[in-house]
C-alpha atoms as a PDB file:
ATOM      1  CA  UNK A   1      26.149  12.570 -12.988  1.00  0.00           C
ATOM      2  CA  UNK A   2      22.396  11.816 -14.141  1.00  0.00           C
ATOM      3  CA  UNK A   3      20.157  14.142 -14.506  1.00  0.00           C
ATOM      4  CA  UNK A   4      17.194  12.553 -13.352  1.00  0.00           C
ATOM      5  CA  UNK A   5      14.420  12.501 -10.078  1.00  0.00           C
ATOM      6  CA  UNK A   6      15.813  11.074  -7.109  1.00  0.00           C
ATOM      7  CA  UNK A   7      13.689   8.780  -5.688  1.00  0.00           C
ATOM      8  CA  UNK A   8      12.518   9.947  -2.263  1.00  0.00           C
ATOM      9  CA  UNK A   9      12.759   7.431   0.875  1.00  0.00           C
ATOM     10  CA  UNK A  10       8.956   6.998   2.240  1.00  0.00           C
ATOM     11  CA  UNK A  11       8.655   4.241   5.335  1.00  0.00           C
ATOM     12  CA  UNK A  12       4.534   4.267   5.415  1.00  0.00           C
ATOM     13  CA  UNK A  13       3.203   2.474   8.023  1.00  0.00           C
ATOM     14  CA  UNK A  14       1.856  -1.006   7.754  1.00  0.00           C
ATOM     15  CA  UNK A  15      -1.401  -1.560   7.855  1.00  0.00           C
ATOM     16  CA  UNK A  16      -2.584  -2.168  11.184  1.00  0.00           C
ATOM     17  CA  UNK A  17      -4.114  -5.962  12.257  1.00  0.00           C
ATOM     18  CA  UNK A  18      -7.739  -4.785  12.701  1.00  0.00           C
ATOM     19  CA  UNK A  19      -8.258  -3.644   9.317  1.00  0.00           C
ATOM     20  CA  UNK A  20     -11.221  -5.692   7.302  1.00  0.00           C
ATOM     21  CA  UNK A  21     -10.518  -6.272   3.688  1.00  0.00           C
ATOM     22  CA  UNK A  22     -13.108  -6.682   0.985  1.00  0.00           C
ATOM     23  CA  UNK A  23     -12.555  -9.381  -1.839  1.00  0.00           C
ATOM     24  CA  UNK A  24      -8.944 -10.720  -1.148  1.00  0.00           C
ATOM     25  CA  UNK A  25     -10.301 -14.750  -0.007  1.00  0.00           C
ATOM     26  CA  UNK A  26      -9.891 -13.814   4.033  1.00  0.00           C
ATOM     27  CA  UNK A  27      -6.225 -12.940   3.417  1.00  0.00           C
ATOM     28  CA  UNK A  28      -4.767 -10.008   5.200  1.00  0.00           C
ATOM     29  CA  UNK A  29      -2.699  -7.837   2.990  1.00  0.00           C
ATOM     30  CA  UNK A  30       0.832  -5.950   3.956  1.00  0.00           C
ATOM     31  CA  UNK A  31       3.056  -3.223   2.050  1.00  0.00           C
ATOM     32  CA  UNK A  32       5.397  -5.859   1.904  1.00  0.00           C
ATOM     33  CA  UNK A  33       3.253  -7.373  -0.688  1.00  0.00           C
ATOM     34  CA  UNK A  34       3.309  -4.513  -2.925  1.00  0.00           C
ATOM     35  CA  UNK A  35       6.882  -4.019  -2.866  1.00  0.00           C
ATOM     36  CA  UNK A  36       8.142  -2.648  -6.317  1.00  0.00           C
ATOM     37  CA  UNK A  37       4.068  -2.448  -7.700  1.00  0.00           C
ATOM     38  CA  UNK A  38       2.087   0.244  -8.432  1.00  0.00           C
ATOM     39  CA  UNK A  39      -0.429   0.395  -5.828  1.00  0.00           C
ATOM     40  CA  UNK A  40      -3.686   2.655  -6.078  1.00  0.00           C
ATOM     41  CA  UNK A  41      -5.727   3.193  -2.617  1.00  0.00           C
ATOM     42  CA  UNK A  42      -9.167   3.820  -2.779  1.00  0.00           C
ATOM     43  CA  UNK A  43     -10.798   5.161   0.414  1.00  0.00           C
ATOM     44  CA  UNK A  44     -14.537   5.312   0.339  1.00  0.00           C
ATOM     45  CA  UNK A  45     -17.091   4.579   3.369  1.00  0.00           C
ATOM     46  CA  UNK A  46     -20.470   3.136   3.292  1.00  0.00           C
ATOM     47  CA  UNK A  47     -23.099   5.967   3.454  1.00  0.00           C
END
């Protein structure tokens, strides 16, 4: 038996229809897309 991390089962939810995105060509993005990536969020507002 391997002795290794399990990988845990996360279902996130999609992001939802409304959301704006900033420099992707007018595309709207899903978590399908980054299936199997390495995806880093960053969450800032305009102040």
């Amino acid at each position: 038996m391997s002795e290794g991390f399990a990988s845990p089962a996360v279902r996130a939810p999609d992001f939802p229809d409304t959301l704006d995105w900033l420099h992707t060509a007018g595309r709207s993005l899903t978590l399908g897309d980054f299936r199997g990536k390495l995806l880093l969020l960053d969450f800032w507002t305009y102040g």
